[in-house]
Protein backbone atom coordinates (compact mmCIF):
# COMPACT_ATOMS: atom_id res chain seq x y z
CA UNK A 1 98.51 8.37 83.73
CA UNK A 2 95.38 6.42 82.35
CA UNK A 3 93.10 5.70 84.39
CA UNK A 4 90.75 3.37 82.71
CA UNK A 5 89.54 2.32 79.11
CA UNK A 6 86.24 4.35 78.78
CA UNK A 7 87.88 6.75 76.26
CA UNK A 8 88.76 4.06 74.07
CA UNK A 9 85.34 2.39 74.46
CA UNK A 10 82.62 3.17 70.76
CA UNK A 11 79.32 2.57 70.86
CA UNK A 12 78.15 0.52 68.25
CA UNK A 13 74.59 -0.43 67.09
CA UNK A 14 73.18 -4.07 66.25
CA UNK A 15 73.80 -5.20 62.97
CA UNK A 16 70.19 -6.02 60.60
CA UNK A 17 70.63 -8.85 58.76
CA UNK A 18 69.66 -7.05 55.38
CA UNK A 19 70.00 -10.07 53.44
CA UNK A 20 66.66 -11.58 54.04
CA UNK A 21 64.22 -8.94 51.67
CA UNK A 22 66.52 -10.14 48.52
CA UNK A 23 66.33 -13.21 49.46
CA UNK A 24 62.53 -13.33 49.79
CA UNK A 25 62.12 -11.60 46.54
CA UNK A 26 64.56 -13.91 44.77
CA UNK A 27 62.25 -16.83 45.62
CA UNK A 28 59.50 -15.61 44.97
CA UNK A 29 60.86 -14.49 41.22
CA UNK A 30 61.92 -18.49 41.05
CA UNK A 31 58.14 -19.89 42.05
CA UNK A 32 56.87 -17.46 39.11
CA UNK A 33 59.45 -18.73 36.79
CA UNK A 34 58.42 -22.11 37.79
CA UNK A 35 54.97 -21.39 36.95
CA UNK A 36 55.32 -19.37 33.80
CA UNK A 37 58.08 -22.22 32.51
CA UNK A 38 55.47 -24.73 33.04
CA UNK A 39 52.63 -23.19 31.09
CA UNK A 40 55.13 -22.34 28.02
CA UNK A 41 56.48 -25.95 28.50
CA UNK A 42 52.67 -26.81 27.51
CA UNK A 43 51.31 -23.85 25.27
CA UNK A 44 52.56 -23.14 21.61
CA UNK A 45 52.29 -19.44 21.53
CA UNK A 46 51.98 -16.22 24.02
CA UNK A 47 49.70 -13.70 23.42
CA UNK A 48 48.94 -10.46 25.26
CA UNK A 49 45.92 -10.21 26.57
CA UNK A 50 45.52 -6.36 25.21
CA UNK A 51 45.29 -8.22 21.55
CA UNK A 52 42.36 -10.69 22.41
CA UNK A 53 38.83 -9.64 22.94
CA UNK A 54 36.87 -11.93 25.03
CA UNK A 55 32.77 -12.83 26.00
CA UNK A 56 31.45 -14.82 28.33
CA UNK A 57 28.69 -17.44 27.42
CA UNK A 58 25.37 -16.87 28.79
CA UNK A 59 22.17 -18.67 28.95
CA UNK A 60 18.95 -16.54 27.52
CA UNK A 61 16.93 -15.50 25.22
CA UNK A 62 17.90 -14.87 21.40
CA UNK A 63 16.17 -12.48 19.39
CA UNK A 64 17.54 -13.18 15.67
CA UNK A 65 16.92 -9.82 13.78
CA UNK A 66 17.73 -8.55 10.55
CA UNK A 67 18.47 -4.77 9.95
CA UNK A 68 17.39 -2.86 7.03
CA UNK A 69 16.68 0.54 6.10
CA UNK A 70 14.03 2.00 4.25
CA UNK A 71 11.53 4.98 3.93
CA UNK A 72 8.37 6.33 5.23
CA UNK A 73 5.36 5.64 3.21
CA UNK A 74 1.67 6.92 2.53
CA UNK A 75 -0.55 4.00 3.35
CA UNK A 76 -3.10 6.15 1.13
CA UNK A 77 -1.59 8.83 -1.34
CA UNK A 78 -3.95 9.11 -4.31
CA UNK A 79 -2.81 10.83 -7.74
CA UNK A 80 -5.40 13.29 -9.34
CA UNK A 81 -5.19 13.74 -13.08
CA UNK A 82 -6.47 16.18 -15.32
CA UNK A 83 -10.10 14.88 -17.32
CA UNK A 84 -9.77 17.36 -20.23
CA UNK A 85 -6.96 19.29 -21.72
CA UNK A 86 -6.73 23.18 -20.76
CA UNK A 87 -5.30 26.32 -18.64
CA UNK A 88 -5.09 25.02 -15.08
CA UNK A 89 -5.69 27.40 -12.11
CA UNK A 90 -4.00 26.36 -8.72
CA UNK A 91 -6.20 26.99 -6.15
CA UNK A 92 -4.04 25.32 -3.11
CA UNK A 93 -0.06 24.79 -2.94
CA UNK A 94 2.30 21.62 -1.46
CA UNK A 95 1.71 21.10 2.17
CA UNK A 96 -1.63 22.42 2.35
CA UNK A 97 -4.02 21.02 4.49
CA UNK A 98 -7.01 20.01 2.62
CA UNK A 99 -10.32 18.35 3.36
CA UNK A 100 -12.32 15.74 1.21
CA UNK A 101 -14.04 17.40 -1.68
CA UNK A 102 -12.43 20.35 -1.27
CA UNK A 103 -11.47 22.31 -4.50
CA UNK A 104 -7.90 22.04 -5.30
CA UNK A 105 -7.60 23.28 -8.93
CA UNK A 106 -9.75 24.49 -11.74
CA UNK A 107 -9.24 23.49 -15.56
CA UNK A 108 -10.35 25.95 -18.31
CA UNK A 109 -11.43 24.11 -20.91
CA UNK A 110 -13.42 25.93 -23.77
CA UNK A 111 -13.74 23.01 -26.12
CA UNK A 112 -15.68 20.74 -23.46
CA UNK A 113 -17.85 23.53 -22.23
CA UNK A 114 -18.76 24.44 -26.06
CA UNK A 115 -19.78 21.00 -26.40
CA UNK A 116 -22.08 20.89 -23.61
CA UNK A 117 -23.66 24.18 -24.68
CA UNK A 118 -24.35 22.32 -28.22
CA UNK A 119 -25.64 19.30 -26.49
CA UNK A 120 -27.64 21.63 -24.03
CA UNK A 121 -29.17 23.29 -26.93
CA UNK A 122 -30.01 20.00 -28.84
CA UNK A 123 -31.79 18.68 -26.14
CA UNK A 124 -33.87 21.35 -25.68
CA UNK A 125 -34.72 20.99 -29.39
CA UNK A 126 -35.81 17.27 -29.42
CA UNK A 127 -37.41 18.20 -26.19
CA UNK A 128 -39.62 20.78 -28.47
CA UNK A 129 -39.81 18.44 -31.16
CA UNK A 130 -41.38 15.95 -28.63
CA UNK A 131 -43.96 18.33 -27.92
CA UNK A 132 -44.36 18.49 -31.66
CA UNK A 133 -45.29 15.19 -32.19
CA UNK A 134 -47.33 14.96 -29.40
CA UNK A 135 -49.54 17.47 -30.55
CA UNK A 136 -49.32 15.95 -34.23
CA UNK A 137 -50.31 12.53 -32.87
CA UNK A 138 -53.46 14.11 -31.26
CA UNK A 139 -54.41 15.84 -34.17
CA UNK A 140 -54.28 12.60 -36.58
CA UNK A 141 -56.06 10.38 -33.38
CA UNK A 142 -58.70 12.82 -33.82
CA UNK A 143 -59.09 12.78 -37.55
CA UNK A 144 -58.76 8.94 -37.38
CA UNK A 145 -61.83 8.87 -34.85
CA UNK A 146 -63.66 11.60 -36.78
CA UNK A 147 -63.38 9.10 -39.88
CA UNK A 148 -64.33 6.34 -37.88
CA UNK A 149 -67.53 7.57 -36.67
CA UNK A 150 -68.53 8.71 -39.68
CA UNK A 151 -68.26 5.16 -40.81
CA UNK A 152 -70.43 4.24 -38.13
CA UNK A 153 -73.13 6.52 -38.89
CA UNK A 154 -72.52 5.43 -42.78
CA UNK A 155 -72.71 1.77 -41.40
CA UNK A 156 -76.04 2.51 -39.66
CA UNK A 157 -77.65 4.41 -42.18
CA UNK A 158 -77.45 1.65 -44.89
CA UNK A 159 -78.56 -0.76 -42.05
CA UNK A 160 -81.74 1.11 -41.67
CA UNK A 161 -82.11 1.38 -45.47
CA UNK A 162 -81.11 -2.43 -46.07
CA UNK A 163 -83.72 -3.16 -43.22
CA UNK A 164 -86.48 -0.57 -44.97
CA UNK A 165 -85.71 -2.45 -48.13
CA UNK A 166 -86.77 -6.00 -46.70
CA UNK A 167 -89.95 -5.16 -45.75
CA UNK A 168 -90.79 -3.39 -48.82
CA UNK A 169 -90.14 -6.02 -51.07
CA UNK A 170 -91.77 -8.64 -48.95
CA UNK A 171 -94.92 -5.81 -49.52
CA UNK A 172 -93.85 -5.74 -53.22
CA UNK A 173 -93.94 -2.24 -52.86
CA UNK A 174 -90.02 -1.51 -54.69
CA UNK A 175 -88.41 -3.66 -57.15
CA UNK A 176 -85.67 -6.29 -56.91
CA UNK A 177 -83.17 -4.19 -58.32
CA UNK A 178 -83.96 -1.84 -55.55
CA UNK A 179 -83.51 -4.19 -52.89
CA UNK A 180 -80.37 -5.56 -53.74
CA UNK A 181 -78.92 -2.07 -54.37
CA UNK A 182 -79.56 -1.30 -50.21
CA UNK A 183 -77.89 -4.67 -49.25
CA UNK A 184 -74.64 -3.62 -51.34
CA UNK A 185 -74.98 -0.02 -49.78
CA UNK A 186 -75.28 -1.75 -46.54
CA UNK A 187 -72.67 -4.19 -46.81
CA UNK A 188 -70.16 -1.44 -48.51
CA UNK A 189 -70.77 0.61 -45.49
CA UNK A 190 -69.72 -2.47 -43.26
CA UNK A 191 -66.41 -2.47 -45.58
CA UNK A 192 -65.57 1.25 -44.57
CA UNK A 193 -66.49 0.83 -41.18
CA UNK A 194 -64.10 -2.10 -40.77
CA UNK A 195 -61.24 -0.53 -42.83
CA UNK A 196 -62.13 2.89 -40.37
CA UNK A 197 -61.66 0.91 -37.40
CA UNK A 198 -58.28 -0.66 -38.84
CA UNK A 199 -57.23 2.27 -40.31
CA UNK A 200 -57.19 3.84 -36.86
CA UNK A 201 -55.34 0.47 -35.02
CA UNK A 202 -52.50 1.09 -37.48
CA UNK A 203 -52.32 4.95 -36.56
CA UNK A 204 -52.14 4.43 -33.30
CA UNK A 205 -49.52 1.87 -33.59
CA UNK A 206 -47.88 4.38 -35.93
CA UNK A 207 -47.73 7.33 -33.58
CA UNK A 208 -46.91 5.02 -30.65
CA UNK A 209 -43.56 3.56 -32.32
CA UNK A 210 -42.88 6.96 -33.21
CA UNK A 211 -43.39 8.57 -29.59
CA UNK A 212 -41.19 5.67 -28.54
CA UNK A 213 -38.47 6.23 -31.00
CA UNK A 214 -37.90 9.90 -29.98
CA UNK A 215 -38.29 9.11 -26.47
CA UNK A 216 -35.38 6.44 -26.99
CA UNK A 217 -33.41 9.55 -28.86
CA UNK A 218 -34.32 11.69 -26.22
CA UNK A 219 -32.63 9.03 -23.74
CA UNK A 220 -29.53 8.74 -25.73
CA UNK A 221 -28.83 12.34 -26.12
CA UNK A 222 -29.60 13.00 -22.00
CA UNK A 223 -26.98 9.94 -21.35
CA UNK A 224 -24.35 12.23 -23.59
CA UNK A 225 -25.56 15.31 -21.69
CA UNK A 226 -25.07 14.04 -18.42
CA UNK A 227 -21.62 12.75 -19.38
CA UNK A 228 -20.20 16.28 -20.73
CA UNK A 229 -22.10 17.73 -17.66
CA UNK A 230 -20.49 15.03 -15.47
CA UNK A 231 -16.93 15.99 -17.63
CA UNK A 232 -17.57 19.53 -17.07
CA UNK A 233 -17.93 19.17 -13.51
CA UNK A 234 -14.89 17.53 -12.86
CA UNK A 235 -13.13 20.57 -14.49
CA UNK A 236 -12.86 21.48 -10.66
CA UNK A 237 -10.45 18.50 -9.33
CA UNK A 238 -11.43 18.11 -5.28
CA UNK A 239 -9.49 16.29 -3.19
CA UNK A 240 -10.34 12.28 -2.84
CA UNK A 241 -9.42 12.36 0.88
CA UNK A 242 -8.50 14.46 4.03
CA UNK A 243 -4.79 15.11 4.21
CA UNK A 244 -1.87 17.32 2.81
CA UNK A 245 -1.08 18.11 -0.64
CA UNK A 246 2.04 16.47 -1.68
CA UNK A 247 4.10 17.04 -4.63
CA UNK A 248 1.84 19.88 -7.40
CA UNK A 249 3.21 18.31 -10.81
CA UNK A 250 1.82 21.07 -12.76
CA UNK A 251 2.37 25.38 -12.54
CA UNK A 252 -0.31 27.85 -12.27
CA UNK A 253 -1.60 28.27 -15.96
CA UNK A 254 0.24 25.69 -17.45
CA UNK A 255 -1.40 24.48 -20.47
CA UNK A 256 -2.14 20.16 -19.78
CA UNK A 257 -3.31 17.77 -21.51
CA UNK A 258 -5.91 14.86 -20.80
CA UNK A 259 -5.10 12.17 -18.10
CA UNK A 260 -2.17 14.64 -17.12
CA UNK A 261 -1.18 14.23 -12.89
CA UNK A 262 -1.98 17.19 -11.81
CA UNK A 263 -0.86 16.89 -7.97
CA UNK A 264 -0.78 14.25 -5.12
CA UNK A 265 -2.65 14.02 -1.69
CA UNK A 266 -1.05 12.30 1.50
CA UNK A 267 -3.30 10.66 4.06
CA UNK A 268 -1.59 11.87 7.45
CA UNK A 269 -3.77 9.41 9.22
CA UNK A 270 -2.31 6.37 7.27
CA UNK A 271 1.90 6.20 7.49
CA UNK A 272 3.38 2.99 6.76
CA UNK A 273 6.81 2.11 5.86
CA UNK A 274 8.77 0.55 3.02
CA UNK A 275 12.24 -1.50 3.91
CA UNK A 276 14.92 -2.52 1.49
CA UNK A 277 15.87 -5.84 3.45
CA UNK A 278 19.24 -7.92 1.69
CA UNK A 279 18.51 -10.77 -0.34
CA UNK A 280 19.87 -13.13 2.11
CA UNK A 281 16.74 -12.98 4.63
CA UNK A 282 14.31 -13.33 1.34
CA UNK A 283 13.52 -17.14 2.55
CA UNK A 284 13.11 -15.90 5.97
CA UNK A 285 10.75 -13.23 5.77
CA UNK A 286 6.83 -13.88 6.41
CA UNK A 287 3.75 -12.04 7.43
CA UNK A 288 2.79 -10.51 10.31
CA UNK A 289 6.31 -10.55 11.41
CA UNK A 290 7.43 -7.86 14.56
CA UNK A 291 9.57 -5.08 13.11
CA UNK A 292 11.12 -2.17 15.16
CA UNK A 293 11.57 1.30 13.46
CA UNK A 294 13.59 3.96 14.69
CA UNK A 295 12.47 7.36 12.65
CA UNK A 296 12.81 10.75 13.69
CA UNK A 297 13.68 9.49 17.19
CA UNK A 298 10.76 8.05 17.77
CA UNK A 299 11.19 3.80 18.39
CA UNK A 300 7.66 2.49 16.50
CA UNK A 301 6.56 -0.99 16.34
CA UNK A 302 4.44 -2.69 13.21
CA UNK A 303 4.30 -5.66 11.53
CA UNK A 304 5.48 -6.67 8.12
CA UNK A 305 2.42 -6.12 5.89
CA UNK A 306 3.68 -6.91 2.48
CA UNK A 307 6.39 -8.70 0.75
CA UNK A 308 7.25 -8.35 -2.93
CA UNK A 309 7.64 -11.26 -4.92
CA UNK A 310 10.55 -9.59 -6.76
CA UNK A 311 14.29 -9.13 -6.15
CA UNK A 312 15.78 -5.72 -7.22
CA UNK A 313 19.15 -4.75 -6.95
CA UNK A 314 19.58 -7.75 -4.66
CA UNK A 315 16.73 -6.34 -1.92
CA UNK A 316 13.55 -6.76 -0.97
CA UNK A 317 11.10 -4.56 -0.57
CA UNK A 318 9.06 -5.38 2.32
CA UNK A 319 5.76 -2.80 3.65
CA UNK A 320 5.21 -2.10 7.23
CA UNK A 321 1.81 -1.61 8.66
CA UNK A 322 2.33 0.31 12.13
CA UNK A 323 0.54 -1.07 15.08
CA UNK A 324 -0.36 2.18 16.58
CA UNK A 325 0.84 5.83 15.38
CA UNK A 326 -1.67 7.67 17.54
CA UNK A 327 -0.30 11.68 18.14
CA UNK A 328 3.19 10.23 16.15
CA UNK A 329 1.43 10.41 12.94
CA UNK A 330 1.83 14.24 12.74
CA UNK A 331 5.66 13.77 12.93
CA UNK A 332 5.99 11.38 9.72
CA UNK A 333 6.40 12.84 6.57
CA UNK A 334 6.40 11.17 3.21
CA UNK A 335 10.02 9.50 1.99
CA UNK A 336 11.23 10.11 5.24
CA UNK A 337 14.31 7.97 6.00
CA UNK A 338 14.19 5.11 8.41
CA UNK A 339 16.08 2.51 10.26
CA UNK A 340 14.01 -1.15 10.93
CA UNK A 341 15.03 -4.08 12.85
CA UNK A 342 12.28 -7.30 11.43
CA UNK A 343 12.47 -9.79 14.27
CA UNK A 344 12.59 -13.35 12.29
CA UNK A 345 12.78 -15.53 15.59
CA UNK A 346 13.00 -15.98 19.16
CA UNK A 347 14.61 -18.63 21.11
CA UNK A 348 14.33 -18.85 24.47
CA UNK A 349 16.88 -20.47 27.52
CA UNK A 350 19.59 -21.08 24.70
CA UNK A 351 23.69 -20.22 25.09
CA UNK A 352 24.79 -17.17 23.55
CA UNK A 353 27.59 -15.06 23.51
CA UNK A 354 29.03 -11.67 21.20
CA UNK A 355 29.51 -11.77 17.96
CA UNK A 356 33.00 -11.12 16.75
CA UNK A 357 35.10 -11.60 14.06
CA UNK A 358 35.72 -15.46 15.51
CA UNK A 359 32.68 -16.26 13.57
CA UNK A 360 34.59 -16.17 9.90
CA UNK A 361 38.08 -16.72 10.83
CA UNK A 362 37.02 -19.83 12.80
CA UNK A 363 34.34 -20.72 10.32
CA UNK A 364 31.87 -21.26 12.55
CA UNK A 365 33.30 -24.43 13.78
CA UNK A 366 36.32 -23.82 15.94
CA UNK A 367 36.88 -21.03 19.22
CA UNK A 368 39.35 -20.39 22.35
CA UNK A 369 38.16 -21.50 25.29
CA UNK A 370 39.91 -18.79 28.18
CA UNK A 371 40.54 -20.52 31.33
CA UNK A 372 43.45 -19.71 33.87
CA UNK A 373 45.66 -17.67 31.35
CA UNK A 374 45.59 -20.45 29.06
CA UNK A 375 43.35 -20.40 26.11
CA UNK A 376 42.77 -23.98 24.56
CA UNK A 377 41.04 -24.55 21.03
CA UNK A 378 37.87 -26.30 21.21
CA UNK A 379 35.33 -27.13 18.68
CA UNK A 380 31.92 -25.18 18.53
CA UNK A 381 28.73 -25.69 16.77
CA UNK A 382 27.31 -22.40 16.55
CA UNK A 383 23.63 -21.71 15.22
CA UNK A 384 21.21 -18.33 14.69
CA UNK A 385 22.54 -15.21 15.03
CA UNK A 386 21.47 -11.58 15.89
CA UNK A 387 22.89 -8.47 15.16
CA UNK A 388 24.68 -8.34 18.80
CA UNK A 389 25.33 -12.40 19.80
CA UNK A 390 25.28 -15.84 18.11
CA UNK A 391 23.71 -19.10 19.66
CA UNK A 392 26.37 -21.64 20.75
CA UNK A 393 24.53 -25.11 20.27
CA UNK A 394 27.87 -27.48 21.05
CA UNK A 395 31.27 -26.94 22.39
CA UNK A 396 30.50 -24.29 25.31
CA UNK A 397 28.34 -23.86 28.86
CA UNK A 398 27.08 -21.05 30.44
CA UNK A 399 29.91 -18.98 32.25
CA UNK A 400 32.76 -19.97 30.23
CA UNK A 401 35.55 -17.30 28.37
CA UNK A 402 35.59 -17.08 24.76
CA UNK A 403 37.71 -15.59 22.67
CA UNK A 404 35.47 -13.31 19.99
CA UNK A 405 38.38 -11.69 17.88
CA UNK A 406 40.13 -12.60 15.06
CA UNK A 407 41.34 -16.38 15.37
CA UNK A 408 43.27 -15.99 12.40
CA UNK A 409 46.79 -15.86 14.13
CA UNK A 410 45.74 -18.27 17.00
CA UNK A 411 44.30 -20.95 14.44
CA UNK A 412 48.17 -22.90 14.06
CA UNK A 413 47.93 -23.45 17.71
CA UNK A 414 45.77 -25.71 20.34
CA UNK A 415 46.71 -23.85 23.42
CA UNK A 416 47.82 -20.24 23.71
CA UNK A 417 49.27 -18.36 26.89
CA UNK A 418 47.40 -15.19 27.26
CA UNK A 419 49.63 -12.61 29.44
């Protein structure tokens, strides 16, 4: 018998209405489709975005720099050279500190020293022969003036007779004949006298040029003997300044010649540098410039000091006088390489953005501007550069997307999807 229906009777749970998450999705997938079919219906190619770098224009200062590399420098590195040939004797080695006047070698040089033992010895003898004359020249001043006073005495003699004679013959106590015989004794005796007194003039003119003349030789041969003395001295080469010895060109007891270098001496106070800068900053170099050196991690500053006016192996050599090496001097060492950034300008409040290789594949004059996933061509006018970003003068403002890479691909098309 059945009583009722509840053992037929199943339990069954609401049925979800699963339908609605595929259709969400689906129309969402149709509004993208929409989207993306609208771009391509106005873009010409699709890139990826992985392909493409990008930079963002900015609004600052632009420091336009070139690099270069170069070497470190002895503002003051003087040469000595040998005055004589001879045997040199080392008396310091390279890297050496040395001081100013400070022996650094010793040249053996017999022929120069037995030439200033000759000249030594010939002065002494013209010395002596001075002495000579001077004692000759008194001995003929005093026979001069013996001879001239016996003139005098001669003179007066006759004078008295000549004067005895007048005032016998006014007496008439001598003859004529007498008479004039004391005038010619008296005026005979005036002729000796005279040719005494000149006699003695022309001696002592003599003796005089001739005191001068030896003095004069006596000059001329102490100039020579100070010069091989002064020659001779400089047999022992000192150092010209305070610093290091740099390169010794010569061994211990090598034989040398004259005007030989002997060895080298670096200032350590005095550094400067010397930059090989391309050709292609030559007209935009100048004096005084700011440069930036990066050496044996140390970041110095300087200014460009010197330019040459010559073009080798299409560079420039430019010098660099440091602004202030203070305790960084003692880490410098002579041709010690070097990397230099020379700042040639600085504009301020300008539009920049990186440099890429957009630069030559757009020549200068065309970019992709990024906006929205669409990147549209647009003309630039680009002007100085540094070594990190370029100056946009025309076809940009601050905040906008730029493509930087190659444009090389992109250049057949004015706009470009990015994905």
């Amino acid at each position: 018998m059945i009583r009722d229906t509840s053992q037929q009777d199943v339990c069954r749970q609401p049925v979800r209405r699963r339908w609605r998450a595929p259709v969400a999705a689906l129309v969402l997938l149709s509004a993208i489709g929409a989207v993306t079919w609208l771009g391509l219906s106005s873009a010409d190619k699709v890139v990826r975005a992985a392909r493409l770098q990008t930079a963002q224009v900015e609004r600052g200062n632009l420091i336009r720099e070139a690099a270069a590399r170069g070497r470190i420098i002895a503002a003051n590195a003087p040469v000595v050279y040998a005055t004589s040939a001879g045997l040199v004797k080392l008396l310091v080695q390279a890297g050496d500190l040395v001081t100013e006047q400070q022996p650094l070698l010793i040249i053996d040089s017999p022929a120069l020293k037995s030439q200033l033992a000759q000249a030594q010895a010939k002065m002494d003898s013209l010395e002596l022969e001075q002495q000579r004359k001077q004692l000759d020249s008194r001995r003929q001043q005093l026979e001069l003036k013996r001879r001239l006073d016996q003139a005098k005495v001669t003179l007066d003699a006759a004078d008295r007779e000549r004067r005895r004679a007048e005032e016998a013959i006014a007496h008439s106590l001598i003859s004529r004949i007498d008479y004039e015989q004391a005038r010619d004794e008296f005026a005979s005796a005036q002729l000796n006298y005279a040719h005494a007194g000149e006699e003695v003039a022309l001696a002592r003119d003599t003796l005089a040029f001739e005191d001068q003349t030896l003095a004069l030789q006596l000059t001329q041969h102490r100039l020579s003997l100070t010069e091989l003395q002064r020659q001779v001295a400089r047999l022992t080469v000192r150092a010209p300044i305070d610093g290091m010895v740099g390169n010794t060109l010569v061994e211990d007891r090598d034989r040398i010649g004259a005007n030989q270098p002997l060895l080298s001496v670096v200032s350590l106070s005095e550094h400067q540098a010397e930059l090989e800068v391309p050709e292609s900053y030559a007209d935009d170099l100048g004096l005084a410039m700011p440069v930036q050196v990066e050496v044996a991690g140390l970041s110095l500053s300087g200014r460009i000091g010197g330019i040459s006016p010559e073009i080798s192996n299409n560079q420039v050599r430019v010098r660099v006088r440091f602004n202030d090496l203070g305790q960084h001097s003692t880490r410098l060492r002579q041709n010690q390489r070097l990397t230099a950034r020379i700042q040639l300008q600085n504009l301020e409040d300008v539009l920049t953005v990186r440099r890429g290789a957009f630069v030559q594949s757009g020549g200068g004059r065309l970019g992709y501007r990024l906006k929205d996933g669409l990147a549209r061509r647009t003309p630039l006018v680009l002007g100085a550069s540094s070594l990190t970003h370029i100056q946009i003068v025309d076809g940009a403002h601050a905040g906008d997307t730029l493509i930087i890479s190659d444009l090389s691909p992109l250049l057949d098309s004015s706009e470009i999807m990015v994905k």
